[in-house]
Protein backbone atom coordinates (compact mmCIF):
# COMPACT_ATOMS: atom_id res chain seq x y z
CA UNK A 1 15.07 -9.29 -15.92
CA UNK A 2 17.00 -10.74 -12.83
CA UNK A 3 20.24 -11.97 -12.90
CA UNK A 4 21.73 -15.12 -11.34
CA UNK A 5 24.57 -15.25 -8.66
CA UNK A 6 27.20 -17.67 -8.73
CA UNK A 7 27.54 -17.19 -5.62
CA UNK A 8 23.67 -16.73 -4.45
CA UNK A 9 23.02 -18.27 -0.77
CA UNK A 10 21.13 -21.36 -0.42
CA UNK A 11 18.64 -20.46 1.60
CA UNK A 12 15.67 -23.04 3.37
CA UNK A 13 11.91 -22.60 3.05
CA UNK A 14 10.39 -20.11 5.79
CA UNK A 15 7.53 -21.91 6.75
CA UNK A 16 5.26 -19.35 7.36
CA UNK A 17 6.16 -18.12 3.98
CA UNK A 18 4.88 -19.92 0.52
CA UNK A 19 7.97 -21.69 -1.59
CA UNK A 20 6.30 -20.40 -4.48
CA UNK A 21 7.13 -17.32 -7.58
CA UNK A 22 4.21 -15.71 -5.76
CA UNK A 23 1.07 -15.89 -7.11
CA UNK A 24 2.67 -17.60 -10.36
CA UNK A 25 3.65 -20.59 -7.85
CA UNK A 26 0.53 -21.83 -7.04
CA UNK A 27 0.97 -22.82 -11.10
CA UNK A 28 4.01 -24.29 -11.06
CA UNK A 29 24.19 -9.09 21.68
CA UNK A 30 24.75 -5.35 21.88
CA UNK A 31 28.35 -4.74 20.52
CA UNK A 32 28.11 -1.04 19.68
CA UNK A 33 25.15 1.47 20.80
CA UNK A 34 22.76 2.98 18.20
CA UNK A 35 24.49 6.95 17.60
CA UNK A 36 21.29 9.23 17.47
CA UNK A 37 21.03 11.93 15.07
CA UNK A 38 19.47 15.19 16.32
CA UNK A 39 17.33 17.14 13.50
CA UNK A 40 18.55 20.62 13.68
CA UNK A 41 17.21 23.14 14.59
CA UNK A 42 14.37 25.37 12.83
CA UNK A 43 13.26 22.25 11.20
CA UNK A 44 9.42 20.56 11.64
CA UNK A 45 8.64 19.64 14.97
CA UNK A 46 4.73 18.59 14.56
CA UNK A 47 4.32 15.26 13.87
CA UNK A 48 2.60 14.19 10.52
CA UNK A 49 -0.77 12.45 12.13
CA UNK A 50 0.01 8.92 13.10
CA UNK A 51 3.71 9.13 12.50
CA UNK A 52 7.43 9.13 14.80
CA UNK A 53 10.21 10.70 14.39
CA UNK A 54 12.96 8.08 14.02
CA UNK A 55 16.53 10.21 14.41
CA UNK A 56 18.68 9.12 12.43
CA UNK A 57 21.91 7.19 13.03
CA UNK A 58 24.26 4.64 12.66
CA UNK A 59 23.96 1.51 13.91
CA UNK A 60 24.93 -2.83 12.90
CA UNK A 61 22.00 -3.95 10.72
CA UNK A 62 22.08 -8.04 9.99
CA UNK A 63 22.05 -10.99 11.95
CA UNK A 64 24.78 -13.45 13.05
CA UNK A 65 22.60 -15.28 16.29
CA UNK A 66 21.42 -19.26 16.22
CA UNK A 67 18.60 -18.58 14.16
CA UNK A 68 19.60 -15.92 11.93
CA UNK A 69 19.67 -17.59 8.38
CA UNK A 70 22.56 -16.80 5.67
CA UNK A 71 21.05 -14.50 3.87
CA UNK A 72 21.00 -11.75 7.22
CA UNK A 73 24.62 -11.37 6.80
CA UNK A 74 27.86 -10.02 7.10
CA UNK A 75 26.62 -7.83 10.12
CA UNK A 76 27.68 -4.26 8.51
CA UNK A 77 27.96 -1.03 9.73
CA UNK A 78 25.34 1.59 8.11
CA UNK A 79 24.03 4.96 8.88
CA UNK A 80 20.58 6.52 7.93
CA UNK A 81 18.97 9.62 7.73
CA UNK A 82 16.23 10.69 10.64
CA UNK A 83 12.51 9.87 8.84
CA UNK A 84 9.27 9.72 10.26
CA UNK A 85 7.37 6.31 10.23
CA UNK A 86 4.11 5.00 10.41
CA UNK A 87 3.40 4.29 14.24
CA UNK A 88 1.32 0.90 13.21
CA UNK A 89 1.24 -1.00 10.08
CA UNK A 90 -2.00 0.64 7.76
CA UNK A 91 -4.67 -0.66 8.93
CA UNK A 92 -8.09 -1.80 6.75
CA UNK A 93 -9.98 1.67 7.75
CA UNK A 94 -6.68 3.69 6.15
CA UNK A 95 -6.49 1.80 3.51
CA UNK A 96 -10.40 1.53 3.07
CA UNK A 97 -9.67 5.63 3.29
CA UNK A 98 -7.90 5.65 0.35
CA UNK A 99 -9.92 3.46 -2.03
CA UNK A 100 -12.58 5.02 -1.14
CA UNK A 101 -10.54 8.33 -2.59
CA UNK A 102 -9.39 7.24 -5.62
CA UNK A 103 -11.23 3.77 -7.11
CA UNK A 104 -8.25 1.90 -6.77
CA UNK A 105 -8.20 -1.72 -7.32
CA UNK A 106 -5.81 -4.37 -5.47
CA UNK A 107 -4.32 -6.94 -7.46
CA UNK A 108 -5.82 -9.53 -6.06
CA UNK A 109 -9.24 -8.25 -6.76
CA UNK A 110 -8.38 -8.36 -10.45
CA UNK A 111 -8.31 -11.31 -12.70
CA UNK A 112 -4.85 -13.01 -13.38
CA UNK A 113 -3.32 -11.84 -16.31
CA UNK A 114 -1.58 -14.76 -17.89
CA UNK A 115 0.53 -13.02 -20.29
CA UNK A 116 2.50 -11.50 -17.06
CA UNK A 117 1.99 -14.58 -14.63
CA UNK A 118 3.74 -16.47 -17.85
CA UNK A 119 7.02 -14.49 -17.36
CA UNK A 120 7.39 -16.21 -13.61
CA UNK A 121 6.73 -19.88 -14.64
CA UNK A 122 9.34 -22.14 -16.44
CA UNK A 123 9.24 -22.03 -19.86
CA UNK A 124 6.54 -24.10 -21.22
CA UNK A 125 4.37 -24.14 -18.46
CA UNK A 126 0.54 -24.43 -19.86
CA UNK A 127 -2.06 -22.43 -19.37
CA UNK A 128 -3.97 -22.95 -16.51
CA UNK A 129 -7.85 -22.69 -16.92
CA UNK A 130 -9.37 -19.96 -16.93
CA UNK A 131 -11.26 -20.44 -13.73
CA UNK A 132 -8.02 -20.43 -12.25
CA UNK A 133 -7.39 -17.25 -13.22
CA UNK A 134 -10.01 -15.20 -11.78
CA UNK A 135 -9.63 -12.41 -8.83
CA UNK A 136 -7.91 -13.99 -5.54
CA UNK A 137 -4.90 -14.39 -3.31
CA UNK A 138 -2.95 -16.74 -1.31
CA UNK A 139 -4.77 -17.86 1.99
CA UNK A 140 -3.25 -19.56 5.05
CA UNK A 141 -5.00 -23.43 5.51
CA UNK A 142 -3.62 -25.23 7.98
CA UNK A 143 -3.36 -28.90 8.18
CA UNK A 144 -5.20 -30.94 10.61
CA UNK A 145 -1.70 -32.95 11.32
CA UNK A 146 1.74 -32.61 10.55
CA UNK A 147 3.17 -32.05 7.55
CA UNK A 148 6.60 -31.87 5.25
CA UNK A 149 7.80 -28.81 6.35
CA UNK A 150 9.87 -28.13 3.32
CA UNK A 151 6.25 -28.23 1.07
CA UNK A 152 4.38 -24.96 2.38
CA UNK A 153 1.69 -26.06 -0.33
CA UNK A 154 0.62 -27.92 2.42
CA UNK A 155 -0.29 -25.04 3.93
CA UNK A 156 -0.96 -22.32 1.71
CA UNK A 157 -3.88 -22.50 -0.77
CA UNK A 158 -4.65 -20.07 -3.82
CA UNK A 159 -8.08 -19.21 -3.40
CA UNK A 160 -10.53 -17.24 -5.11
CA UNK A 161 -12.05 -14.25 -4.09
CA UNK A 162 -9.85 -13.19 -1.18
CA UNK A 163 -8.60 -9.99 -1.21
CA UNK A 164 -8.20 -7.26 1.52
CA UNK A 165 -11.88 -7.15 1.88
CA UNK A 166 -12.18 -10.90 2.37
CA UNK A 167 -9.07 -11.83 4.17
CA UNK A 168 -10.37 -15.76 4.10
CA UNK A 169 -11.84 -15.31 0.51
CA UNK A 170 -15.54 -15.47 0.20
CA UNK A 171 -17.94 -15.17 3.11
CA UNK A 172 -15.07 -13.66 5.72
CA UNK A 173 -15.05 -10.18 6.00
CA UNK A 174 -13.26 -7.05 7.45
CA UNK A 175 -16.50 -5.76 9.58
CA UNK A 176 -15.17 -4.87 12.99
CA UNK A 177 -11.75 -4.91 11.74
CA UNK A 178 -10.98 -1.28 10.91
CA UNK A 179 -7.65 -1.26 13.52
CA UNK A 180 -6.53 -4.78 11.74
CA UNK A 181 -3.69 -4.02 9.65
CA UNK A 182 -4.62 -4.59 5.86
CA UNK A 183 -3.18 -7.82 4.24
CA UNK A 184 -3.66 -9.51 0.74
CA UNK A 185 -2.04 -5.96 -0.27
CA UNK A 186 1.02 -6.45 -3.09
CA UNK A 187 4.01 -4.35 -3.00
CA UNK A 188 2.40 -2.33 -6.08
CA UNK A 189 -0.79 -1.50 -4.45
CA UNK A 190 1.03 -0.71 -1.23
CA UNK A 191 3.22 1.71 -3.53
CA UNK A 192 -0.11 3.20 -5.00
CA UNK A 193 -1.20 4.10 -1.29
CA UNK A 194 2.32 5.41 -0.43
CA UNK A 195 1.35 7.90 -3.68
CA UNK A 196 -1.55 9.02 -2.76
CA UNK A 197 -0.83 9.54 1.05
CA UNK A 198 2.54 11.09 0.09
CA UNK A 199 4.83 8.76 1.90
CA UNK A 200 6.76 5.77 0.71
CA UNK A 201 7.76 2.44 1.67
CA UNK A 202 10.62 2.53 3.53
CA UNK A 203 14.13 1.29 2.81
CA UNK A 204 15.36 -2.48 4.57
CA UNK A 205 17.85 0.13 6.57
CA UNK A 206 15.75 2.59 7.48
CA UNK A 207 12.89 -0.75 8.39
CA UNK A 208 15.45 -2.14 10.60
CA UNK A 209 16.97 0.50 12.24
CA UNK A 210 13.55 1.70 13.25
CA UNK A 211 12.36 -1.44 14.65
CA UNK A 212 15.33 -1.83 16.84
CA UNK A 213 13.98 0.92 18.92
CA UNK A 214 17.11 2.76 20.29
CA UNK A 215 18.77 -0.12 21.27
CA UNK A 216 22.19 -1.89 20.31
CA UNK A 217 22.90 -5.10 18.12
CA UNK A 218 20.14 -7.35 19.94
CA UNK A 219 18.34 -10.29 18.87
CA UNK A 220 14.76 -8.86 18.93
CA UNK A 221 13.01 -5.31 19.22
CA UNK A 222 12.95 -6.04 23.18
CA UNK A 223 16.86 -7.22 23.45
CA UNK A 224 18.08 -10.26 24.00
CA UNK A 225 15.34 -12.30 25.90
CA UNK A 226 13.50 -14.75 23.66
CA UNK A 227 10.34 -14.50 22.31
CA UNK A 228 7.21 -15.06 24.40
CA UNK A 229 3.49 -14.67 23.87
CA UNK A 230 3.19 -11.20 25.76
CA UNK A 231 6.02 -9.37 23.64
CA UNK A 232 4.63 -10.20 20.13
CA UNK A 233 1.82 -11.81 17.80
CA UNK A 234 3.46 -15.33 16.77
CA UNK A 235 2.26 -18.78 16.61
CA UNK A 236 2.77 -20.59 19.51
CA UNK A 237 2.82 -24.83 19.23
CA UNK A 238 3.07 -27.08 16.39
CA UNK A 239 3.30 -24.86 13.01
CA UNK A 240 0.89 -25.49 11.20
CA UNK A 241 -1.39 -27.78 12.72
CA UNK A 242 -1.39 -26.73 15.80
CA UNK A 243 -1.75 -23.53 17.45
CA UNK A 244 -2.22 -22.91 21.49
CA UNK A 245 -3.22 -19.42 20.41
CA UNK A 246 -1.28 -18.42 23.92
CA UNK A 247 -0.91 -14.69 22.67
CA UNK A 248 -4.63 -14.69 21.86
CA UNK A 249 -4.57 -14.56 18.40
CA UNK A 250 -5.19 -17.30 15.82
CA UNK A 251 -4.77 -14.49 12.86
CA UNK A 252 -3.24 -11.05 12.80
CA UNK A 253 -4.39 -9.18 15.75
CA UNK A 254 -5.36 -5.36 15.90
CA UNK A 255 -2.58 -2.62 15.74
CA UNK A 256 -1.48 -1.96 19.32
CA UNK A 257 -2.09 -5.10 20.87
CA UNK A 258 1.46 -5.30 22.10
CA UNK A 259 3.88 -2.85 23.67
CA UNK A 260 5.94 -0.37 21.47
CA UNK A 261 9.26 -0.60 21.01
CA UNK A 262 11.51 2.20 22.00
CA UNK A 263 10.52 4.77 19.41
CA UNK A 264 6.81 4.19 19.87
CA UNK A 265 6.65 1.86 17.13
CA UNK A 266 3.53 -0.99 17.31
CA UNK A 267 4.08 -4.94 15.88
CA UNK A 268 7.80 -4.56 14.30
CA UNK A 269 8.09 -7.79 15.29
CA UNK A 270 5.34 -10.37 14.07
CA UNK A 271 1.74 -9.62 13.62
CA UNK A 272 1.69 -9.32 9.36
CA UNK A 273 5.22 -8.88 7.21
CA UNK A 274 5.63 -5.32 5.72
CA UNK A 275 6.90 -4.45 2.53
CA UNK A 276 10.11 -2.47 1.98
CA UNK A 277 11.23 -0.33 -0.97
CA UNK A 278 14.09 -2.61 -1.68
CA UNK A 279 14.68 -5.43 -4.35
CA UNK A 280 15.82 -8.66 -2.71
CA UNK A 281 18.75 -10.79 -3.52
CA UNK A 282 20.59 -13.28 -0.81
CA UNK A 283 24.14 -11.58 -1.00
CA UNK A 284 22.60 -7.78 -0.90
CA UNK A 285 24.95 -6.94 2.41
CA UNK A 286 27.86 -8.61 1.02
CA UNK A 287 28.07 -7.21 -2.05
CA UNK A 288 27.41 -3.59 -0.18
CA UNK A 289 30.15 -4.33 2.03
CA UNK A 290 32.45 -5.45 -0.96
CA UNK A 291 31.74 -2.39 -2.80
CA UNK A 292 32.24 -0.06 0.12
CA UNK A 293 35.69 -1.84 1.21
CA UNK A 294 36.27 -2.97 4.96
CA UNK A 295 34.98 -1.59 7.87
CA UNK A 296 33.10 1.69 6.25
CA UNK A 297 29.60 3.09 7.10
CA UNK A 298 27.66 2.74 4.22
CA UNK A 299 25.62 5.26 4.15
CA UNK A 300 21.99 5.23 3.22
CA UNK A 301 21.50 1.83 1.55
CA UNK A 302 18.86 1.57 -0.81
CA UNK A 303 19.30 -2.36 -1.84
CA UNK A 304 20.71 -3.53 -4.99
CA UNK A 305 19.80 -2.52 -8.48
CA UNK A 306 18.30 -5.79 -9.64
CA UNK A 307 17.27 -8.89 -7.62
CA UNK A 308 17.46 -12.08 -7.41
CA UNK A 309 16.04 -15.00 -5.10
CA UNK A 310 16.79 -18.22 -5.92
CA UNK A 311 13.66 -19.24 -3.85
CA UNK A 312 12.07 -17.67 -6.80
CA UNK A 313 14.24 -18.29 -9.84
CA UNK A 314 12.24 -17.69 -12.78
CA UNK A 315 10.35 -13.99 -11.20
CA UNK A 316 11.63 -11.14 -12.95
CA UNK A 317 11.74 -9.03 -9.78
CA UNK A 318 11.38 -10.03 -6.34
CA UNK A 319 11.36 -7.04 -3.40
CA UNK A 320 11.75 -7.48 0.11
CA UNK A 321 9.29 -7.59 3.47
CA UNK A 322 10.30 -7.34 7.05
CA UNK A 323 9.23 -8.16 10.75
CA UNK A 324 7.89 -11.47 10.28
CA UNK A 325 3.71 -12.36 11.01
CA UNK A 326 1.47 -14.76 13.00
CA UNK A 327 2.80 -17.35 11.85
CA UNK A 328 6.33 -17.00 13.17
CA UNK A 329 7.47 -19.97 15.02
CA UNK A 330 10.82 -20.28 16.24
CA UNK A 331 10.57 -24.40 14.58
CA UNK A 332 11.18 -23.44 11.63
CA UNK A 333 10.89 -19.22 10.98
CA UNK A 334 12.12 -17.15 13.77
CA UNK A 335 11.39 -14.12 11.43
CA UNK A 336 10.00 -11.74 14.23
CA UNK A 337 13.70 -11.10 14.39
CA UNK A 338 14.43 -7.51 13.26
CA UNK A 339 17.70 -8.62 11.56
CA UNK A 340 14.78 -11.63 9.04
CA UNK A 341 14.21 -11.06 5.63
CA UNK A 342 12.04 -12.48 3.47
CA UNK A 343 10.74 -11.49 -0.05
CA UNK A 344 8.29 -12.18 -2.93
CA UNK A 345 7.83 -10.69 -6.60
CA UNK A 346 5.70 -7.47 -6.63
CA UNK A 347 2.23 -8.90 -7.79
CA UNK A 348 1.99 -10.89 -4.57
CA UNK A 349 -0.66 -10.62 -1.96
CA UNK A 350 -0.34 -12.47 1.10
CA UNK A 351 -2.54 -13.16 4.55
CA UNK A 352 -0.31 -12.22 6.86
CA UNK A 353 1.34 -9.44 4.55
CA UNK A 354 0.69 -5.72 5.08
CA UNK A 355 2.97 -2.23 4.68
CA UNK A 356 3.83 0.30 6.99
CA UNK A 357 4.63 4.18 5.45
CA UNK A 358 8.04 6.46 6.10
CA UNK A 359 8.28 10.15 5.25
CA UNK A 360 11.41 12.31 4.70
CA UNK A 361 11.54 15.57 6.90
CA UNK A 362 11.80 17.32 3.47
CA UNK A 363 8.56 15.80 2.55
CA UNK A 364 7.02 17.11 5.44
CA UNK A 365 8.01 20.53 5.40
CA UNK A 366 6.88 20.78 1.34
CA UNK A 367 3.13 19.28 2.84
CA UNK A 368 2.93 22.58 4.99
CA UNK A 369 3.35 25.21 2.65
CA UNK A 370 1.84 23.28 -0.20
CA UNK A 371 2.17 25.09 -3.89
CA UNK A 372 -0.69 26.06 -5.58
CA UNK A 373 -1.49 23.69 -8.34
CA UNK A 374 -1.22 24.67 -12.48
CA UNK A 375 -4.17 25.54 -14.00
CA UNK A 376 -5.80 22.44 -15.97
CA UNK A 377 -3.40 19.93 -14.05
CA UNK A 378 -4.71 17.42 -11.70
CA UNK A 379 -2.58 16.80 -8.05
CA UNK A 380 -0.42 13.54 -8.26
CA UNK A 381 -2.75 11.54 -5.89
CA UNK A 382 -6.03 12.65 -8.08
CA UNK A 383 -8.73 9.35 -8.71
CA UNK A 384 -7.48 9.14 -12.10
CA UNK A 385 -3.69 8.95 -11.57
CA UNK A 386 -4.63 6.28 -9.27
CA UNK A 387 -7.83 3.88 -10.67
CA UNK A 388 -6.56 0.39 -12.38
């Protein structure tokens, strides 16, 4: 279970981002230049399909501009490893890919079991019917005029039926959307893909490092210059009633639609919110930067051990996303910042949430001279491993 903080951040509502325990809430300036790391030699050079290389390095991860929010610092010093990254966010046709493979089954395409969903509500909270609890996922309504801004119900409706097939719930559909990247995907089923593809999610360092492209401690993925609609996929106008739809999108737009960052990289900043490997809590840097005393590198961060949001108080876990979505407006959620966090618990499927993959060099190398299975055994990513 999580534990509290005394000393846990207070930390306002992203608007774009439901005040809720998930899916049980709907119930109740370039200081120092990135160092690259060159991958010796004799190692892989040929690219896993639809992957980077992102050298490794050391660089400032956090945020201390106007609109950085408390929970984005101290700005620490931390090195990482060189990886190789997903060059978009997985899109539907990938992801279709893989259920197609193995049977799986999202989340949100299976009915809401209330003996889990019970563990995230205060104590005592009834049963909701059980129409309530059938197959769906959180869906972005807007209003038709403004609204409380602290009360993202106003917003954000639970609704039946939507899934990553049916991004709108019933009727909408994904036909013609194979280069959208895949949303209404929770941090488990975007762990199951990671399996069966033989990646993972990556870490919040190795996320942020990557999307800062090469550069030094800047505000966004392009620098310092703010956000406008031809850099990234935000909402532009009056969140959430109104939307001038300036960067001609009204959702999340198709992979590529913007320009790359500086390692090739596609929508690091907006578009949907990725997952990261990483459990959330509000004082994760400080208490790394406690622990590792002063000014060290810390090398390799991998988040703290158990989490904590006290947006969230009552979900047993709670694991972070990155890079913001569509619905970024700098009014209220300026989270296409590559310094933003954000986070839910792990049975949470979102609209504007999707996952992007990372894979260690090692990893790479074992994937080209692949060992011959054991008799009778099935290979990790096999149907049955994966079905639900």
């Amino acid at each position: 279970m999580a534990s509290t903080c005394a000393s846990a951040v207070a930390l306002p509502p992203p608007a774009c981002c439901p005040l809720l325990s998930g899916r049980a809430g709907v119930f109740a300036a370039q200081a120092h230049p990135l160092i690259p790391l060159t991958p010796p030699d004799g190692h892989a050079t040929v690219a896993p399909l639809g992957m980077v290389w992102i050298p490794g390095g050391e660089f400032e991860m956090g945020g201390a501009d106007p609109l950085a929010r408390p929970d984005e610092g101290p700005v620490h010093r931390v090195r990482v490893d060189g990886f190789w990254m997903d060059v978009t966010e997985v899109t539907n046709r990938q992801f279709g890919e893989f259920v197609n493979a193995t049977g799986y089954v999202t989340v949100a395409e299976r009915a809401v079991d209330w003996d889990e969903l019970k563990k995230q509500v205060p104590e005592g909270t009834p049963k909701p019917d059980d129409a309530l609890l059938q197959p769906g996922s959180l869906v972005f309504t807007p209003p038709d005029h403004p609204v409380d801004l602290r009360d993202t119900t106003q917003w954000w409706r639970w609704t039946t039926g939507a899934s990553w097939r049916r991004p709108q719930g019933p009727g909408s559909t994904i036909e013609g959307k194979d280069g959208h990247p895949v949303v209404h995907v929770c941090y488990d089923d975007a762990v199951a893909y990671c399996r069966w593809a033989g990646k993972a999610l990556p870490t919040e360092a190795q996320w942020e490092f990557a999307a800062r492209g090469g550069l030094g401690h800047t505000v966004n993925i392009w620098g310092n210059d703010p956000v406008d609609p031809k850099r990234c996929n935000i909402w532009q106008g009056a969140f959430p009633e109104r939307n001038t739809l300036e960067d001609g999108f009204a959702g999340a737009a198709p992979v590529k639609s913007f320009p790359a960052n500086g390692y090739g990289l596609y929508d690091m900043a907006g578009n949907v919110w990725e997952w990261c490997r990483d459990l959330y809590r509000p004082d994760t840097y400080a208490r790394q930067v406690l622990v590792a005393g002063g000014g060290t590198v810390i090398e390799n961060p991998a988040g703290p051990e158990r989490s904590f949001d006290p947006r969230n108080p009552h979900a047993p876990e709670s694991r972070v996303h990155r890079g913001g979505s569509f619905l970024c407006n700098d009014s209220y959620c300026a989270s296409y910042r590559p310094s933003a966090r954000m986070a839910c618990p792990p049975d949470t499927g979102l609209m504007h949430l999707g996952f992007r993959c990372v894979m260690t060099r090692d990893a790479w190398e074992r994937r080209q001279t692949p060992l011959a299975p054991t008799p009778g055994t099935q290979p990790a990513n096999s149907e049955n491993s994966l079905r639900k």
